[in-house]
C-alpha atoms as a PDB file:
ATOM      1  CA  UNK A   1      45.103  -8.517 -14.525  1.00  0.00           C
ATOM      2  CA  UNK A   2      45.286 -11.738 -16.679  1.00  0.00           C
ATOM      3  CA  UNK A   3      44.032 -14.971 -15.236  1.00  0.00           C
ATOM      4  CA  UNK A   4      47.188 -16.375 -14.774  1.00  0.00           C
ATOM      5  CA  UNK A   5      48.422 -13.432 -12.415  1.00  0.00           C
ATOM      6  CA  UNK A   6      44.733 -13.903 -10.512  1.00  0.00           C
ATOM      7  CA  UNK A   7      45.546 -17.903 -10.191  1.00  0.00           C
ATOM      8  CA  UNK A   8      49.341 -16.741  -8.699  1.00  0.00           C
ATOM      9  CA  UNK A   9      47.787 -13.959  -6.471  1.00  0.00           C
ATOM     10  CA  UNK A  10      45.309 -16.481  -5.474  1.00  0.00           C
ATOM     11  CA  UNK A  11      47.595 -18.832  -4.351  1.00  0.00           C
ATOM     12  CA  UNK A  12      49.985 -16.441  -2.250  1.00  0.00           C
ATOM     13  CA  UNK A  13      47.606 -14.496  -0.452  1.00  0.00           C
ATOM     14  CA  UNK A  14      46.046 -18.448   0.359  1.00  0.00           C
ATOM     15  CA  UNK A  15      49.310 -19.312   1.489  1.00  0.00           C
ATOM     16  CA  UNK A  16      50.223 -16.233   3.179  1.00  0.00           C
ATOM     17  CA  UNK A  17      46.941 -16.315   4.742  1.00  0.00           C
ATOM     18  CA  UNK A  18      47.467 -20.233   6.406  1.00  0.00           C
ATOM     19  CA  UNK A  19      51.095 -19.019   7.585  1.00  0.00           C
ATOM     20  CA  UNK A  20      49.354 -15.660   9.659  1.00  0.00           C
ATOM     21  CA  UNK A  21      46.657 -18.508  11.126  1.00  0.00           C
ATOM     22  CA  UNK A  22      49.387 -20.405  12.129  1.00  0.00           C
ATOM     23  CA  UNK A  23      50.893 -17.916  13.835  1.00  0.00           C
ATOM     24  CA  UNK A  24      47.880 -16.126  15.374  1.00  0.00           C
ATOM     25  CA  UNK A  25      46.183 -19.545  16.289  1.00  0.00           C
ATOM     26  CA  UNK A  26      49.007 -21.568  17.109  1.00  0.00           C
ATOM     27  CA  UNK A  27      50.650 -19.570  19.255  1.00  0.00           C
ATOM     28  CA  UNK A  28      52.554 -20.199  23.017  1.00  0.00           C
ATOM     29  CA  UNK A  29      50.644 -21.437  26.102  1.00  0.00           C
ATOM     30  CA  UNK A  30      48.961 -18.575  27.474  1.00  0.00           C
ATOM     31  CA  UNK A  31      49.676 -17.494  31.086  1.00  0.00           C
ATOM     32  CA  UNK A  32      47.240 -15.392  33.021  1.00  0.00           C
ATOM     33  CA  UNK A  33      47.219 -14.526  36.348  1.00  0.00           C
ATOM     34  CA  UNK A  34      45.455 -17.163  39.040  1.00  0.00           C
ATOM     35  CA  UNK A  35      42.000 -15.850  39.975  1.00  0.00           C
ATOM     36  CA  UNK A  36      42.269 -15.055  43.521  1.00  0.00           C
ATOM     37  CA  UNK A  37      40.496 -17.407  45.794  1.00  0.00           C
ATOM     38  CA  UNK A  38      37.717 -16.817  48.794  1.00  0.00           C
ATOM     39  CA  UNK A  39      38.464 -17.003  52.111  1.00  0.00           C
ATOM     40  CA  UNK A  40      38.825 -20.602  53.107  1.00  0.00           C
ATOM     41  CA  UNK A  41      38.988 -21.926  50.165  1.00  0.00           C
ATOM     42  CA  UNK A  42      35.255 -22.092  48.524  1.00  0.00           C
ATOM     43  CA  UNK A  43      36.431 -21.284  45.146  1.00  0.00           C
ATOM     44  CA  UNK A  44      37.256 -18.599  42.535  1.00  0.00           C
ATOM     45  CA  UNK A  45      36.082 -15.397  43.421  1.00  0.00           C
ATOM     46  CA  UNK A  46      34.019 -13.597  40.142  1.00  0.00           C
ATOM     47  CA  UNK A  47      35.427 -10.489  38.909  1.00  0.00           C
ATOM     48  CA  UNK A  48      33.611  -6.919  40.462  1.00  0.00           C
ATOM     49  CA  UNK A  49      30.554  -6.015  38.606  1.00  0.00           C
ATOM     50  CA  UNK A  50      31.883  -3.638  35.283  1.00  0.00           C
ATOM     51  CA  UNK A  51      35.177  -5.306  35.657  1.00  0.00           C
ATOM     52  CA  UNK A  52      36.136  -8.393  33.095  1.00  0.00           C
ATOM     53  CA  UNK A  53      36.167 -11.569  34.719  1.00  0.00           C
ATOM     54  CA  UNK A  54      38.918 -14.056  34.873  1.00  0.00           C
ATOM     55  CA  UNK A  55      39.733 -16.190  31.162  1.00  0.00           C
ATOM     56  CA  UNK A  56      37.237 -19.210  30.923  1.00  0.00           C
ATOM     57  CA  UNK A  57      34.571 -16.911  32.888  1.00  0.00           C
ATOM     58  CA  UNK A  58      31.391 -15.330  31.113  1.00  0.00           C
ATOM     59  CA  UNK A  59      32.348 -11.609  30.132  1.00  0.00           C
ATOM     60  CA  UNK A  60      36.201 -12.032  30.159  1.00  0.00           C
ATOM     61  CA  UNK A  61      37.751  -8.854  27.876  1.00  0.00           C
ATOM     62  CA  UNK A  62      36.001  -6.157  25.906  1.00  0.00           C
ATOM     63  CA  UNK A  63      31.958  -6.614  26.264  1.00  0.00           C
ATOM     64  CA  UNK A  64      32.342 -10.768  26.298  1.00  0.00           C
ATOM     65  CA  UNK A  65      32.881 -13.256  23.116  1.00  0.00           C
ATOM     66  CA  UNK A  66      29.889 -13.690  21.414  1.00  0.00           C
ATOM     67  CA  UNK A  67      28.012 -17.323  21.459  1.00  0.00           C
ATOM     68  CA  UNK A  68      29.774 -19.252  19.262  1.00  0.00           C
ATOM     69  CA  UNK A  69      27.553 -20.260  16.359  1.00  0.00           C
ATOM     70  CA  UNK A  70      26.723 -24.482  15.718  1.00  0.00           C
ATOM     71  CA  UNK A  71      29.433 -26.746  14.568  1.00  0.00           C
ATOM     72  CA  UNK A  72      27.567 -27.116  11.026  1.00  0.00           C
ATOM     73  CA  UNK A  73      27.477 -23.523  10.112  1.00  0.00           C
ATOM     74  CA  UNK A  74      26.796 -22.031   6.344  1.00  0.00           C
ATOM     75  CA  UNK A  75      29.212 -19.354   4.896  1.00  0.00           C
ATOM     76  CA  UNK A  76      26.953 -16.454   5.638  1.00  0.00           C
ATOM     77  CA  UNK A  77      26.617 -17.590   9.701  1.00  0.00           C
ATOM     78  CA  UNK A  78      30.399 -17.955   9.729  1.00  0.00           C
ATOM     79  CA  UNK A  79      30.682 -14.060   7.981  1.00  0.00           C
ATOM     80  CA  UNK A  80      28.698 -13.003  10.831  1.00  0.00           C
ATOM     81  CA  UNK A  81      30.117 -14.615  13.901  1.00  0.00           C
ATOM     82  CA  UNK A  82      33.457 -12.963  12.045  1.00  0.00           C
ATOM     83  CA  UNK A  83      31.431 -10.049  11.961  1.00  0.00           C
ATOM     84  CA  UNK A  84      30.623 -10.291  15.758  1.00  0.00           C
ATOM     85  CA  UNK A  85      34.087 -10.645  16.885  1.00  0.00           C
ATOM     86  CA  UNK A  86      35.100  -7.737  15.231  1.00  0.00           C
ATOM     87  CA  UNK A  87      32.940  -5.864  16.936  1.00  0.00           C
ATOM     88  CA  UNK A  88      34.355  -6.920  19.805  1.00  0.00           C
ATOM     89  CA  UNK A  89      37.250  -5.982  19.461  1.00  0.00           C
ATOM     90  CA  UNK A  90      38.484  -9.389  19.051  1.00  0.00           C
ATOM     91  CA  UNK A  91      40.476  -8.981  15.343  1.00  0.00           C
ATOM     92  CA  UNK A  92      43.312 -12.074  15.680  1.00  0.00           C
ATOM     93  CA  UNK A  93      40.034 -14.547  16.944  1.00  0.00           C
ATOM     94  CA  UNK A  94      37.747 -13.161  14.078  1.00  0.00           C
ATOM     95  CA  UNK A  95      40.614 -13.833  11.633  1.00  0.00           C
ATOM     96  CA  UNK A  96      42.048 -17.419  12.982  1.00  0.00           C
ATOM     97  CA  UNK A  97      38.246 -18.434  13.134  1.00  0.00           C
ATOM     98  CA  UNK A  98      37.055 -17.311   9.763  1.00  0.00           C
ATOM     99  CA  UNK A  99      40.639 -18.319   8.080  1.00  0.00           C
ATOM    100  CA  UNK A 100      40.000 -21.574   9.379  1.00  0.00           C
ATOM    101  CA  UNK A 101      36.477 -22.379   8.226  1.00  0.00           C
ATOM    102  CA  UNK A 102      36.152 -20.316   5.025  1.00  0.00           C
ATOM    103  CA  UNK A 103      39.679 -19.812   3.483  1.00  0.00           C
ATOM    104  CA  UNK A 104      39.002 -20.699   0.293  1.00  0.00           C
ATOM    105  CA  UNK A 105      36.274 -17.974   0.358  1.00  0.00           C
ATOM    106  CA  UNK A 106      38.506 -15.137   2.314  1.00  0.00           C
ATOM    107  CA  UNK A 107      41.423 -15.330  -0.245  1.00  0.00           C
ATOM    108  CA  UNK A 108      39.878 -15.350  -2.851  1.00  0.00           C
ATOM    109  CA  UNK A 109      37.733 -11.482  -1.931  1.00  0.00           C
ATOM    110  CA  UNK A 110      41.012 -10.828  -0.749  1.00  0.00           C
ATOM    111  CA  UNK A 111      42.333 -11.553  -4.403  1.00  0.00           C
ATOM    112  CA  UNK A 112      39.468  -9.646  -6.167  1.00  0.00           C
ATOM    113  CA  UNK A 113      40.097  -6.066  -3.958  1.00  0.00           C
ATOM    114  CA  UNK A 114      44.202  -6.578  -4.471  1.00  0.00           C
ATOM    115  CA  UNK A 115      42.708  -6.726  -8.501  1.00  0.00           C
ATOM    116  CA  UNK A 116      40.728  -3.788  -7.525  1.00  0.00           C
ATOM    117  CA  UNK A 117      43.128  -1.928  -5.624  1.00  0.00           C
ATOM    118  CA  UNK A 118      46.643  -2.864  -7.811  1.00  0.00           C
ATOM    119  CA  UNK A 119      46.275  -0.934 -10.863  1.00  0.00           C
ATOM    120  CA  UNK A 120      45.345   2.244  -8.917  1.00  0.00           C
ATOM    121  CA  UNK A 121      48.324   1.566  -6.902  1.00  0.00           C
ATOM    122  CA  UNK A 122      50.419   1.427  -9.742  1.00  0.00           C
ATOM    123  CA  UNK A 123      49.128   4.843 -11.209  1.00  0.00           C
ATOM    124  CA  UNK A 124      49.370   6.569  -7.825  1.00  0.00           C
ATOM    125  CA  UNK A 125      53.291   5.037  -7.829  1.00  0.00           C
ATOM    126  CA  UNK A 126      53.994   6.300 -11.380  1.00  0.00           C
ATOM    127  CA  UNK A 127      52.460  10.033 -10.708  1.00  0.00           C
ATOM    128  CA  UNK A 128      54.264  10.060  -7.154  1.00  0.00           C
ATOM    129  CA  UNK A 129      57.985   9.497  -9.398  1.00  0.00           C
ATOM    130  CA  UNK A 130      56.589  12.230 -12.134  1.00  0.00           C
ATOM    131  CA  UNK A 131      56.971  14.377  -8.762  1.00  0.00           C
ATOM    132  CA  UNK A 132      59.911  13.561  -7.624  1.00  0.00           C
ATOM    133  CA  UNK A 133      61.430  15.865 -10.791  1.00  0.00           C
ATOM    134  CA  UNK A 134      63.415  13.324 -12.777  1.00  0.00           C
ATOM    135  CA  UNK A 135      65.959  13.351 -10.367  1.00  0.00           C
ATOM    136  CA  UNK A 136      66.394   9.375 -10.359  1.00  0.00           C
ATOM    137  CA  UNK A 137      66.139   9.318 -14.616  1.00  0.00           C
ATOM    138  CA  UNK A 138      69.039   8.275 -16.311  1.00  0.00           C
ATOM    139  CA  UNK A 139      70.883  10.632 -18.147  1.00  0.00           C
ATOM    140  CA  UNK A 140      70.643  10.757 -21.610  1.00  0.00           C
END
């Protein structure tokens, strides 16, 4: 791939990649169901132990959020929190999260493996259509 076609890859998957935050991150108000209260009133009632809690509470969804890292984080600490949501199970927060702090850094591996991956692409496409039999060759 020629550097020009890197620079124009570059800049689609960046802006491809803000639109996809925008739309993960920036999505509708969310609306959960009220925690149930305690008799007479003395406050939200925890979820049952093994069950999730309630959104805002400490386990809520699939094993808990990991501790956010510091606001001044380095690339590699941001990698891993990104890391730690994944495992989680938690793909749309690891992406809006990492997107937003390191998206210079994300398109651009994302640039090098569609360099990697394009030309093999391309063969597989070509030997897939030597297949097919001709059928869609022009005649003569």
């Amino acid at each position: 791939m020629n550097p020009m076609g890197l620079l124009r890859t570059y800049a689609l998957i960046f802006l491809v990649g803000w639109g996809l935050w925008l739309w993960l991150d920036k999505g509708g108000p969310e609306y959960g169901p009220q925690p149930p209260m305690a008799p007479y009133g003395a406050g939200p009632v925890p979820g049952y132990p093994g069950q999730p809690g309630y959104p805002g509470q400490p386990g809520y969804g699939p094993g808990g959020p990991p501790p956010a890292p510091g606001v001044e984080g380095s690339t590699v600490q941001d990698f891993q929190y990104a890391v730690d949501l994944l495992k989680a199970g938690r793909y749309q927060q690891a992406f809006a999260w990492l997107w937003r702090r390191q998206s210079w850094v994300l398109a651009g591996v994302l640039t090098v493996l569609a360099a990697l991956v394009s030309p093999g692409a391309g063969r597989l496409v070509t030997r897939l259509r030597g297949r097919s039999g001709g059928a869609d060759r022009p005649v003569g």
